[in-house]
Protein backbone atom coordinates (compact mmCIF):
# COMPACT_ATOMS: atom_id res chain seq x y z
CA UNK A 1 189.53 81.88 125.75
CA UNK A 2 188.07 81.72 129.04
CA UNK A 3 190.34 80.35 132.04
CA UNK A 4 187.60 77.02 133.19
CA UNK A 5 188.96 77.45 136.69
CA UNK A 6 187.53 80.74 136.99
CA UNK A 7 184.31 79.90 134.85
CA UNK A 8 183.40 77.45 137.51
CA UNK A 9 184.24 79.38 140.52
CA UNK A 10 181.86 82.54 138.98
CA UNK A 11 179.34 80.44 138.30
CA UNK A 12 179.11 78.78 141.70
CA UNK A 13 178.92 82.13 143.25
CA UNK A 14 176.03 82.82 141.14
CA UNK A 15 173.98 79.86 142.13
CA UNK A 16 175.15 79.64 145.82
CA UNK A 17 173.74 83.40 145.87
CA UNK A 18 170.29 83.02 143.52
CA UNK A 19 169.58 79.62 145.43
CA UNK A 20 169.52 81.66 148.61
CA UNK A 21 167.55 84.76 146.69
CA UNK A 22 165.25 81.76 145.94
CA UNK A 23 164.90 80.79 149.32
CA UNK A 24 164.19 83.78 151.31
CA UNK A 25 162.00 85.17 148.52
CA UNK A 26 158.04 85.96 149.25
CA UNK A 27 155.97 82.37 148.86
CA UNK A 28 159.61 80.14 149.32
CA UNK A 29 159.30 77.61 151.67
CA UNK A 30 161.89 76.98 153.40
CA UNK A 31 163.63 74.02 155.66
CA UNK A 32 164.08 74.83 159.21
CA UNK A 33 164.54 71.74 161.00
CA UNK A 34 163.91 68.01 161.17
CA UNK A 35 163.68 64.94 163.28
CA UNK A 36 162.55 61.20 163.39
CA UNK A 37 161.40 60.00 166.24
CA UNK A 38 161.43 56.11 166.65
CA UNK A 39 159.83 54.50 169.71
CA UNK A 40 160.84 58.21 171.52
CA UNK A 41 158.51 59.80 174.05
CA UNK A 42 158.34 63.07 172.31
CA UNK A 43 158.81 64.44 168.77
CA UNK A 44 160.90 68.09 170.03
CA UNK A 45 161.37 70.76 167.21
CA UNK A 46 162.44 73.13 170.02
CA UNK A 47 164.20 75.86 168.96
CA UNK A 48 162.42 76.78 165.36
CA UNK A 49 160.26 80.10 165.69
CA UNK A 50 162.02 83.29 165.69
CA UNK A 51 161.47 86.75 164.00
CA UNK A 52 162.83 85.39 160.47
CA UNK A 53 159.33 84.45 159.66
CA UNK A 54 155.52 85.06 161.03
CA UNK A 55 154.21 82.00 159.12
CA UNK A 56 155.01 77.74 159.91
CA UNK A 57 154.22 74.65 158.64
CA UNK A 58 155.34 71.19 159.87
CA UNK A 59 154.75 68.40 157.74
CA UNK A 60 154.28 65.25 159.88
CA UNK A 61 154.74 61.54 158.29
CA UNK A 62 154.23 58.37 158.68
CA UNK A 63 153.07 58.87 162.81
CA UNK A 64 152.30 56.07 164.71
CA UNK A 65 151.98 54.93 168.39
CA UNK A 66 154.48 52.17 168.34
CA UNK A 67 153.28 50.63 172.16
CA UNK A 68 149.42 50.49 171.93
CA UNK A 69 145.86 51.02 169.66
CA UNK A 70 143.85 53.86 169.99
CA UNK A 71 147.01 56.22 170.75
CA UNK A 72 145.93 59.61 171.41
CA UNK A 73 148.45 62.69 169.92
CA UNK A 74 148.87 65.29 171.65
CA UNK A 75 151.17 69.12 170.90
CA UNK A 76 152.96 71.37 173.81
CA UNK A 77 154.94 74.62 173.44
CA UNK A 78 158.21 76.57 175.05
CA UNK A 79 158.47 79.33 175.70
CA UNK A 80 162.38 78.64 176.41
CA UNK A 81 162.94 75.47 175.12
CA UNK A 82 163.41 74.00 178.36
CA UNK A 83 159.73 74.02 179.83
CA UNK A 84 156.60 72.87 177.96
CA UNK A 85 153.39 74.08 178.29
CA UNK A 86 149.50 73.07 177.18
CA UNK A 87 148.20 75.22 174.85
CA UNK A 88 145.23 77.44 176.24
CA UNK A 89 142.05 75.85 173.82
CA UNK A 90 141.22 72.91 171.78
CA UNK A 91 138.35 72.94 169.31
CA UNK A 92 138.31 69.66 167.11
CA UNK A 93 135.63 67.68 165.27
CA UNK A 94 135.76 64.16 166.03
CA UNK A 95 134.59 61.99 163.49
CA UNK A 96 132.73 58.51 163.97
CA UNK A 97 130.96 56.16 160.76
CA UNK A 98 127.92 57.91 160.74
CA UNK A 99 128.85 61.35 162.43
CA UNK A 100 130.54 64.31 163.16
CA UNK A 101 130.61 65.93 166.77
CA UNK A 102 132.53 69.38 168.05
CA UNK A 103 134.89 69.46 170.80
CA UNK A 104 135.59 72.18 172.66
CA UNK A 105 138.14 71.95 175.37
CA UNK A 106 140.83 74.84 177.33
CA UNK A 107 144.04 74.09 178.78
CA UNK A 108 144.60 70.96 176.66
CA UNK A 109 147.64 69.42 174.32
CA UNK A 110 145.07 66.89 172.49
CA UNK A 111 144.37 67.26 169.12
CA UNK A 112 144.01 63.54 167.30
CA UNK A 113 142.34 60.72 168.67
CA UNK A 114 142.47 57.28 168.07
CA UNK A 115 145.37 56.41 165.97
CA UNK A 116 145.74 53.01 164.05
CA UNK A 117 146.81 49.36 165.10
CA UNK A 118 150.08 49.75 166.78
CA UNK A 119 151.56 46.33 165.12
CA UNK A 120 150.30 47.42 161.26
CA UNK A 121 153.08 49.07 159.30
CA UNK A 122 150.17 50.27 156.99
CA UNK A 123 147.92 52.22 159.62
CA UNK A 124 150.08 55.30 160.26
CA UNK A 125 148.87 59.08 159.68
CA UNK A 126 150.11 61.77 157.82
CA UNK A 127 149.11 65.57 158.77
CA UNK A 128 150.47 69.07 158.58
CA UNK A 129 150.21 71.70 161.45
CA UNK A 130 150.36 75.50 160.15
CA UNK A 131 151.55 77.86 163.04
CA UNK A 132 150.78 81.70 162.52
CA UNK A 133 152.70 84.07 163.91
CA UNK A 134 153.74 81.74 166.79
CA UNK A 135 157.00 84.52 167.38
CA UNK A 136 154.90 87.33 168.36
CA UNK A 137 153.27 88.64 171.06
CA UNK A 138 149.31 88.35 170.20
CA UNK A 139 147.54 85.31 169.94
CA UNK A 140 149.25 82.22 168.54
CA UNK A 141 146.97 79.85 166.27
CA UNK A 142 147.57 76.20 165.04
CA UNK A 143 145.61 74.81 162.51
CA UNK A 144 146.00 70.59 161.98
CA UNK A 145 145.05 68.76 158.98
CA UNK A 146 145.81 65.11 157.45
CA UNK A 147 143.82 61.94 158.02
CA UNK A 148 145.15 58.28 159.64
CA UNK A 149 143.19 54.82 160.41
CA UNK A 150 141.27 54.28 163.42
CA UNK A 151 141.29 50.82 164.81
CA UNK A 152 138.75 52.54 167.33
CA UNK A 153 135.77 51.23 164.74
CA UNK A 154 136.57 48.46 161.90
CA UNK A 155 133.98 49.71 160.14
CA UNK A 156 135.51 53.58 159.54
CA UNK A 157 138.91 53.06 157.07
CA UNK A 158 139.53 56.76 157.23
CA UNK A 159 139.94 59.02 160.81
CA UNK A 160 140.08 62.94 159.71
CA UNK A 161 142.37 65.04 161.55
CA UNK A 162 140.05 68.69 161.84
CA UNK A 163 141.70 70.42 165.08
CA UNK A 164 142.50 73.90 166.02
CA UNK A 165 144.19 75.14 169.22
CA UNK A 166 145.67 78.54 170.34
CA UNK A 167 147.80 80.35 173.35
CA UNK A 168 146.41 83.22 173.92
CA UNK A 169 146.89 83.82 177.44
CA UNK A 170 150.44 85.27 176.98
CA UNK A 171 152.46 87.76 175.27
CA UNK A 172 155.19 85.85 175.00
CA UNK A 173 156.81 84.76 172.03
CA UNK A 174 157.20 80.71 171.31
CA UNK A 175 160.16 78.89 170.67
CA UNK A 176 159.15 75.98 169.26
CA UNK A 177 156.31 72.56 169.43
CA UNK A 178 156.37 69.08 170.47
CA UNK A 179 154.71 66.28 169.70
CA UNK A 180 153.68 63.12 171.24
CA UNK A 181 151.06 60.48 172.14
CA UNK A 182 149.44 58.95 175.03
CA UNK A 183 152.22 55.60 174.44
CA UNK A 184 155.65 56.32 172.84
CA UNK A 185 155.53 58.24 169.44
CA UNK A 186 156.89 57.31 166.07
CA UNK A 187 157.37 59.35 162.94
CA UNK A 188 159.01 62.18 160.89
CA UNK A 189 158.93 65.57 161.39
CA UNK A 190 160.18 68.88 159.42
CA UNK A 191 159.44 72.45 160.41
CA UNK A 192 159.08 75.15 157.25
CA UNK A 193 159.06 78.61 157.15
CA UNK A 194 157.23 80.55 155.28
CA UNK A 195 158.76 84.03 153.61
CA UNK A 196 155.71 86.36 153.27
CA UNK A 197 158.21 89.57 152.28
C-alpha cells in the first residue's frame, strides 16, 4: 500500500507545477500586481511591464474622487519608476444626454471626465485599460473602457468611458502607469498579463 506521506507530497508537486503550466500558458491571464488607493493622490502600479509579456490589462473598481464632483481622471507613465510623464495623444469621445463629440488632444494624461457625486457610495466607476506592448520600443497604445455616473447632468444616469492615448515619441520601454484625478483618488486596482505564447 501506498506510504500517504509521500502520496501527498507527489501530488502537491504536480499541482504546484500544472497551476504554473496553467498560468504562463497562451490566453492565461495572469496577476501581476495590485493596490487600493483610499483618499491617496495617485493610484502607482509602477514597476509592472517587462519583457514577460507584450499584452496588459488593468481592471479598475469601484473609482471615485473622494474630495469633490465632477473629478476628472487622469493616467501618466515611467519610464524608471521614479519620474512620470504625460502620454503624447488623447483621442476620447465625450458623451452628453443627447450627444456624442470627439476629442482630440497631445501631450495630455486625461482620459475620463466628470466622475460622480463625491459623498454617494453608489456613483463610483468601473473600467479596464488594455496596454499593448507597453515594454517595447515602438509605439505604446492604451485603450480605456467601463462606464461611471456623471453628476455633471442629472438628467444622464450613465457617463461612457471611450478613450485612447499613446507614447509614441520614444523608444523607450515603460515601466509601469498611474492613475489619478483632478482631487484625491479612490479605488482598486490590479495589473494582468497576458501570455500570448
Amino acid at each position: 500500500m501506498p506510504n500517504i506521506s509521500d502520496l501527498l507530497t507527489t501530488n502537491t508537486a504536480n499541482i504546484a507545477t500544472n497551476t504554473a503550466a496553467v498560468a504562463n500558458s497562451p490566453g492565461a491571464w495572469t496577476l501581476i500586481a495590485s493596490v487600493t488607493a483610499d483618499s491617496d493622490s495617485y493610484a502607482a502600479l509602477s514597476n509592472i511591464f517587462s519583457d514577460t509579456y507584450v499584452y496588459y490589462r488593468i481592471v479598475c473598481t469601484d473609482v471615485f474622487s473622494p474630495d469633490a464632483n465632477n473629478s476628472d481622471l487622469h493616467m501618466q507613465i515611467t519610464q524608471n519608476t521614479s519620474t512620470w510623464l504625460n502620454l503624447s495623444y488623447r483621442y476620447n469621445i465625450a458623451y452628453t444626454q443627447s450627444s456624442q463629440n470627439e476629442e482630440y488632444t497631445s501631450n495630455t494624461a486625461l482620459f475620463y471626465e466628470r466622475m460622480g457625486q463625491a459623498d454617494n457610495s453608489l456613483q463610483k466607476i468601473h473600467f479596464w485599460m488594455d496596454a499593448f506592448n507597453p515594454h517595447g520600443n515602438t509605439v505604446k497604445v492604451f485603450r480605456f473602457s467601463g462606464a461611471g455616473r456623471t453628476s455633471n447632468d442629472p438628467n444622464t444616469q450613465i457617463n461612457p468611458m471611450d478613450a485612447w492615448m499613446t507614447k509614441s515619441d520614444s523608444g523607450t520601454a515603460l515601466k509601469g502607469v498611474r492613475f489619478y484625478s483632478s482631487n484625491n483618488i479612490s479605488g482598486t486596482f490590479k495589473a494582468y498579463g497576458l501570455a500570448l505564447s
